[in-house]
Protein backbone atom coordinates (compact mmCIF):
# COMPACT_ATOMS: atom_id res chain seq x y z
CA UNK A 1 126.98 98.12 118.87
CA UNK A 2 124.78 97.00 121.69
CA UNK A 3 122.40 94.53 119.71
CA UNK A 4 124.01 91.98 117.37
CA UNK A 5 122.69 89.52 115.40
CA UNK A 6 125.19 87.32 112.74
CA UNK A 7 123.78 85.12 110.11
CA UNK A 8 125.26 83.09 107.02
CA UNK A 9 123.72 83.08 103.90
CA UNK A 10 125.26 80.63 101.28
CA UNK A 11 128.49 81.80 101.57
CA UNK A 12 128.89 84.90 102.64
CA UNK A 13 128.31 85.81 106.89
CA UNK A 14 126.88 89.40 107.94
CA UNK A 15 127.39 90.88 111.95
CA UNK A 16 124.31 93.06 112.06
CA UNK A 17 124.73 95.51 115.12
CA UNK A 18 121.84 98.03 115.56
CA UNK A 19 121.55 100.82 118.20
CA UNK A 20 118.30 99.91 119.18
CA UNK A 21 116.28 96.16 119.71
CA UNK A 22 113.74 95.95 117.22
CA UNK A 23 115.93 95.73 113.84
CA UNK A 24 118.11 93.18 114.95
CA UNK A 25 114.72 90.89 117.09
CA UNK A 26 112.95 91.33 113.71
CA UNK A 27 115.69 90.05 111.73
CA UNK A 28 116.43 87.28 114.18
CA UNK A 29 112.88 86.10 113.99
CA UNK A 30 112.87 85.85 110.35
CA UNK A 31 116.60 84.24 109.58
CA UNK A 32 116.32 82.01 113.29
CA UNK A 33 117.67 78.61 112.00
CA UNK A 34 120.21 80.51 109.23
CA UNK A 35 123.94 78.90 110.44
CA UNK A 36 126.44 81.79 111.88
CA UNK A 37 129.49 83.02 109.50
CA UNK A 38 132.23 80.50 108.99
CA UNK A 39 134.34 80.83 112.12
CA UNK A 40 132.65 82.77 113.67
CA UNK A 41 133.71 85.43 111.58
CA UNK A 42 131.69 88.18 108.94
CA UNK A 43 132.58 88.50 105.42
CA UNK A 44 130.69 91.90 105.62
CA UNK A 45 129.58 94.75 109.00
CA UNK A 46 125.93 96.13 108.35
CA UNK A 47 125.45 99.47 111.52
CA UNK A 48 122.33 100.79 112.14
CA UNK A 49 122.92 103.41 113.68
CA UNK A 50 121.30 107.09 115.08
CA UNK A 51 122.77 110.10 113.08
CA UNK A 52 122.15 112.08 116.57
CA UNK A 53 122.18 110.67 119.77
CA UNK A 54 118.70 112.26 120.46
CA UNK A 55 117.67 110.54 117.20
CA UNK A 56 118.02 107.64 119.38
CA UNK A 57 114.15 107.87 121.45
CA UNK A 58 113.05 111.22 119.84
CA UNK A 59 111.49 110.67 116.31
CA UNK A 60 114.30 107.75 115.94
CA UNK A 61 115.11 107.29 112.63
CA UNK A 62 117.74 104.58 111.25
CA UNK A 63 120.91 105.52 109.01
CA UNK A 64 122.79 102.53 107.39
CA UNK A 65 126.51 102.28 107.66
CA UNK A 66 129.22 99.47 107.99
CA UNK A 67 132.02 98.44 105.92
CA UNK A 68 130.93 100.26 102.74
CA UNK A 69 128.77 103.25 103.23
CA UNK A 70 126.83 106.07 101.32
CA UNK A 71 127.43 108.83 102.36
CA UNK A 72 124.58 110.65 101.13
CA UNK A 73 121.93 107.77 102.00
CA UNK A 74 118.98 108.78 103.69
CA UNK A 75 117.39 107.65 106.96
CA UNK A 76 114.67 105.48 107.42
CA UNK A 77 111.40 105.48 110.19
CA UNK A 78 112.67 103.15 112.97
CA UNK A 79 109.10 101.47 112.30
CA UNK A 80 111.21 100.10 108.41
CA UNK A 81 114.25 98.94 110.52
CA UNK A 82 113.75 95.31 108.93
CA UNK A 83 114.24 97.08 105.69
CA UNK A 84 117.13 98.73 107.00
CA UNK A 85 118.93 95.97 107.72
CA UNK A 86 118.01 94.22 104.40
CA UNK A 87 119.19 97.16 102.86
CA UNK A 88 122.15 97.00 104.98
CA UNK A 89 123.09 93.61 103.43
CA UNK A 90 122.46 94.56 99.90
CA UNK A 91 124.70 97.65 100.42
CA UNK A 92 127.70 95.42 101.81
CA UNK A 93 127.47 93.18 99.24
CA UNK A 94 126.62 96.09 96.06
CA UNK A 95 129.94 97.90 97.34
CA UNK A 96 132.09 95.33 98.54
CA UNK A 97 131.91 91.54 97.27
CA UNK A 98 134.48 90.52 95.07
CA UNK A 99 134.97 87.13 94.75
CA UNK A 100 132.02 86.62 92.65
CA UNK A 101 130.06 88.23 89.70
CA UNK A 102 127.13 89.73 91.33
CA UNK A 103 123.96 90.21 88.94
CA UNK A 104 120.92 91.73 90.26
CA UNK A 105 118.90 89.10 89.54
CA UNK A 106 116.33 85.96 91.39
CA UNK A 107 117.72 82.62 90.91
CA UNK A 108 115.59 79.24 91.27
CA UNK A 109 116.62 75.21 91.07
CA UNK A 110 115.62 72.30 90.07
CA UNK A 111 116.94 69.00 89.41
CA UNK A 112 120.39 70.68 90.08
CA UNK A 113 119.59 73.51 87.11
CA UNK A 114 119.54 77.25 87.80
CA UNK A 115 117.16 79.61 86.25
CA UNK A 116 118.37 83.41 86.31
CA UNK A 117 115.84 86.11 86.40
CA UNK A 118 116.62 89.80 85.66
CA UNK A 119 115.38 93.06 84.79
CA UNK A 120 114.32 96.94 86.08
CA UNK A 121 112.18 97.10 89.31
CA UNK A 122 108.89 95.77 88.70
CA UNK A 123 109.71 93.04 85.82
CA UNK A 124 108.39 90.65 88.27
CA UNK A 125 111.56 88.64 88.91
CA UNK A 126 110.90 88.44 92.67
CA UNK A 127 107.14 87.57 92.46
CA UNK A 128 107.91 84.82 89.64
CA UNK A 129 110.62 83.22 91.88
CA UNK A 130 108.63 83.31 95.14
CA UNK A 131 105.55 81.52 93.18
CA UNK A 132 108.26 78.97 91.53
CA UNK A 133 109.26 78.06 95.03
CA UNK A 134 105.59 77.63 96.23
CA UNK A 135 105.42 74.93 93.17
CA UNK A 136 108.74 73.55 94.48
CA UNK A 137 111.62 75.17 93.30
CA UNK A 138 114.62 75.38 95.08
CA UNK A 139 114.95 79.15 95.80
CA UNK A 140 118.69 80.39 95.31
CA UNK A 141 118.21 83.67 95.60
CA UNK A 142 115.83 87.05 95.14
CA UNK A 143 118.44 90.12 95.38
CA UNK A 144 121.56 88.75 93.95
CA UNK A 145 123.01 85.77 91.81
CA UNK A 146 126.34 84.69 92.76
CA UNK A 147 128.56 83.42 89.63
CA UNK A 148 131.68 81.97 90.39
CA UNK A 149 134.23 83.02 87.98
CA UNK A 150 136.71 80.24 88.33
CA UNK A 151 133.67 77.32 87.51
CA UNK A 152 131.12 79.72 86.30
CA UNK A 153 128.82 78.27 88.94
CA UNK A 154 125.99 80.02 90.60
CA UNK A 155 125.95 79.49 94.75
CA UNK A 156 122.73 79.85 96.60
CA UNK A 157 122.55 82.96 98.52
CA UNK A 158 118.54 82.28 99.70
CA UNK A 159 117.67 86.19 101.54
CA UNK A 160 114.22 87.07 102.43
CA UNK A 161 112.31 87.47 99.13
CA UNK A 162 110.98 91.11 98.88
CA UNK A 163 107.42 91.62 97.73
CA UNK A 164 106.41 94.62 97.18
CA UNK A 165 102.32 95.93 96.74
CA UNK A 166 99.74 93.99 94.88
CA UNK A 167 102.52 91.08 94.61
CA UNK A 168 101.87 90.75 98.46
CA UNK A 169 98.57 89.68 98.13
CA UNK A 170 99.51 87.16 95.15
CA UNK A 171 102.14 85.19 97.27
CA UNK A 172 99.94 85.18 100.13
CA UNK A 173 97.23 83.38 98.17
CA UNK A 174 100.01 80.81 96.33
CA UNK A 175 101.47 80.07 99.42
CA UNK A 176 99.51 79.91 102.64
CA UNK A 177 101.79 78.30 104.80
CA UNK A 178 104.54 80.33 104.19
CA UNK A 179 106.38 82.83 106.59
CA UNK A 180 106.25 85.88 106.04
CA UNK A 181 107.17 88.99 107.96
CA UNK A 182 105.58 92.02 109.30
CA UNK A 183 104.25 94.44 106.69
CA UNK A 184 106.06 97.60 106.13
CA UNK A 185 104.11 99.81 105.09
CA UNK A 186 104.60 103.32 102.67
CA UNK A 187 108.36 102.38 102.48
CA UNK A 188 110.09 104.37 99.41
CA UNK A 189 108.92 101.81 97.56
CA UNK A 190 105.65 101.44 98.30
CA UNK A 191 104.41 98.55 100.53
CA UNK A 192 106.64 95.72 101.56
CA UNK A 193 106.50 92.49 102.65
CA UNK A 194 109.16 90.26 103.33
CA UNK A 195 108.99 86.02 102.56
CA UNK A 196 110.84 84.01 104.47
CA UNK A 197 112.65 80.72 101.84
CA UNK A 198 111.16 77.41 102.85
CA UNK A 199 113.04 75.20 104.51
CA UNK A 200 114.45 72.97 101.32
CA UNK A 201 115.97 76.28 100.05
CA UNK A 202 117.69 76.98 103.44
CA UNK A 203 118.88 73.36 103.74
CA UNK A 204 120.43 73.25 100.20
CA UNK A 205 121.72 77.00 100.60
CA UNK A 206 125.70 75.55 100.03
CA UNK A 207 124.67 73.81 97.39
CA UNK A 208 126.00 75.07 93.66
CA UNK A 209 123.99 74.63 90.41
CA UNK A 210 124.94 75.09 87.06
CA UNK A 211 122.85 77.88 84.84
CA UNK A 212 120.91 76.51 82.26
CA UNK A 213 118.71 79.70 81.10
CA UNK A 214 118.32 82.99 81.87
CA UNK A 215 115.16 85.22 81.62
CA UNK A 216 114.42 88.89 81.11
CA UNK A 217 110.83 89.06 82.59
CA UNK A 218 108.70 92.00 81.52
CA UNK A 219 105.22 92.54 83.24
CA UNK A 220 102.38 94.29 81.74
CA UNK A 221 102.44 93.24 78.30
CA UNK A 222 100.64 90.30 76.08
CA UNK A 223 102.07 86.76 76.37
CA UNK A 224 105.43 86.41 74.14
CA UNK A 225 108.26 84.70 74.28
CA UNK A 226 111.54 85.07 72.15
CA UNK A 227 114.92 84.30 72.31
CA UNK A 228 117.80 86.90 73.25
CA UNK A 229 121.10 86.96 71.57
CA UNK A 230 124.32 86.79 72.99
CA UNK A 231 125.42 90.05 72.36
CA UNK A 232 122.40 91.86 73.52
CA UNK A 233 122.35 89.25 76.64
CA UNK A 234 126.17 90.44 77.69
CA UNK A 235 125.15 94.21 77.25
CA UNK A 236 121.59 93.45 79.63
CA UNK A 237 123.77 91.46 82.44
CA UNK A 238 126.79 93.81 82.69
CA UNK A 239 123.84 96.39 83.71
CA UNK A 240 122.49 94.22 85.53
CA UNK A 241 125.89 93.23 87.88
CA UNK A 242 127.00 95.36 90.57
CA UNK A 243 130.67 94.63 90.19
CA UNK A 244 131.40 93.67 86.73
CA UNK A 245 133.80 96.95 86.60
CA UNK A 246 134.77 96.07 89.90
CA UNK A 247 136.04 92.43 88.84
CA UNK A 248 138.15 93.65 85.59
CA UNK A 249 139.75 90.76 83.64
CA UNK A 250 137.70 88.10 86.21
CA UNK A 251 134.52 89.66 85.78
CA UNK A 252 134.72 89.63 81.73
CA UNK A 253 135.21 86.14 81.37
CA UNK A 254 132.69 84.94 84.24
CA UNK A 255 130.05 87.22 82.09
CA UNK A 256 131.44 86.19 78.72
CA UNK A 257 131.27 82.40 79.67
CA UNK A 258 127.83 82.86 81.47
CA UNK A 259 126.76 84.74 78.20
CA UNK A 260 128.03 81.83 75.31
CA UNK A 261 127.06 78.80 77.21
CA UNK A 262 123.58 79.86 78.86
CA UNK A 263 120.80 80.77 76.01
CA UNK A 264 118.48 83.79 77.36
CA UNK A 265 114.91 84.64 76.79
CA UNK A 266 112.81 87.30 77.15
CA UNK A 267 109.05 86.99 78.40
CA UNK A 268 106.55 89.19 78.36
CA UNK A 269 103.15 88.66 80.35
CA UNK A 270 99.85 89.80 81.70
CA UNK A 271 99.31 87.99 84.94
CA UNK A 272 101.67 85.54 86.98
CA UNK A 273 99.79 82.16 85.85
CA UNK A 274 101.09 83.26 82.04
CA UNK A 275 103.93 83.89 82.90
CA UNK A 276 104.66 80.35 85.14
CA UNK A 277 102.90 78.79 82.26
CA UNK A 278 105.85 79.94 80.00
CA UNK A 279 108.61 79.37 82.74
CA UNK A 280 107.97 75.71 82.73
CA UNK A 281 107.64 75.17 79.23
CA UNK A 282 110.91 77.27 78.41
CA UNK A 283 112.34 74.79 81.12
CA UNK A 284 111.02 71.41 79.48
CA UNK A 285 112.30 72.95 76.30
CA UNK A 286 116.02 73.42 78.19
CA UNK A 287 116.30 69.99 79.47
């Protein structure tokens, strides 16, 4: 396509090719000291691409393609094409990684520990991990947690954190000099900015941790916290991974192992300084 960009995150590489500027300069602005794919070469293709070539300049509007596609996806405003391309990634990887369990799920560090967050859209899990890495966490993740299924452990993979409405406004305050990107506006869902991982979390990106706890975040709801059992924990994550199915025999044992050695909890919580409050004393509790 006639603009590129490639990028590495953790480790999987991404060629980004758009058909017009803007996608791929926003994107390059926000991922600018990311390292390129190993050799040079993708793991995944993200297109961004017209649908008509007079889609192109009139009303332009942005359909996502590349290795794995949907073929009933609809277009986005050229104004969203950061979101595009985001979206672009997270389709790739949805559809098409299989070399390790993928859970839908934000993933923080600390003291070489991972934390795994997961739940339904708006739980929270990418607000509490963008405020855990203003308080210094290492952030491994927002979208996706990578498990290895041969050692079970879970590699960085450090995207742009998505915030989405009034959780905008709450980063912004926790973390003024952060980088964030442009505001996208009535997107499908809702407003959108996009936070930039600080530079510790890009750094230590091919770094590995080993899971220690994993939390089902609920927002809305009086303080509680209480343990989840294993069996309810396996059912939750398999709904939670992209390519459990996917994995067969591999991706039962990652889960299964994940599930046995890692205890879970569920939180519930009114406002983000609850529910940090509980975060860290779960996590002086796991050490």
């Amino acid at each position: 396509m006639k603009h590129v960009f490639q990028l590495r995150i953790g480790p999987v590489g991404f060629r980004v090719g758009s058909d017009w500027r803007g996608p791929v300069d926003a994107l390059a602005a926000l991922y600018d000291d990311y390292p390129k794919p190993f050799d040079g070469i993708p793991d995944f293709n993200v297109r961004l691409f017209a649908e008509r070539p007079w889609r192109r300049v009139l009303r332009p509007s942005v359909m996502i393609g590349g290795d794995y596609e949907l073929p009933d996806a609809a277009p986005l405003p050229l104004r969203l094409g950061l979101l595009a391309a985001e979206m672009g990634m997270n389709l790739q990887m949805a559809l098409g990684q299989r070399r390790y369990l993928l859970l839908h799920a934000a993933s923080v560090e600390r003291d070489g520990r991972a934390l795994l967050m997961t739940g339904v859209s708006g739980a929270g899990k990418s607000t509490l991990a963008a405020l855990l890495m203003a308080r210094g966490w290492r952030l491994m993740g927002d979208e996706f947690a990578l498990v290895d299924p041969e050692t079970g452990l879970v590699h960085g993979f450090p995207r742009l954190v998505s915030l989405k409405n009034q959780a905008i406004e709450v980063v912004e305050r926790a973390a003024p000099g952060a980088r964030f990107g442009p505001l996208q506006p009535d997107t499908p869902k809702g407003h959108i900015r996009h936070l930039k991982p600080d530079a510790a979390s890009i750094a230590a990106m091919d770094v590995p941790a080993r899971a220690v706890a994993i939390l089902f975040p609920s927002f809305g709801h009086a303080p509680d916290l209480r343990p989840v059992p294993p069996a309810e924990t396996f059912v939750r994550l398999t709904q939670a991974s992209t390519n459990y199915v996917a994995l067969r025999e591999r991706g039962f044992h990652a889960l299964t192992r994940l599930v046995t050695g890692v205890p879970a909890h569920a939180i519930d919580y009114p406002d983000t300084e609850a529910a940090i409050e509980m975060v860290e004393r779960l996590w002086e509790q796991s050490a």
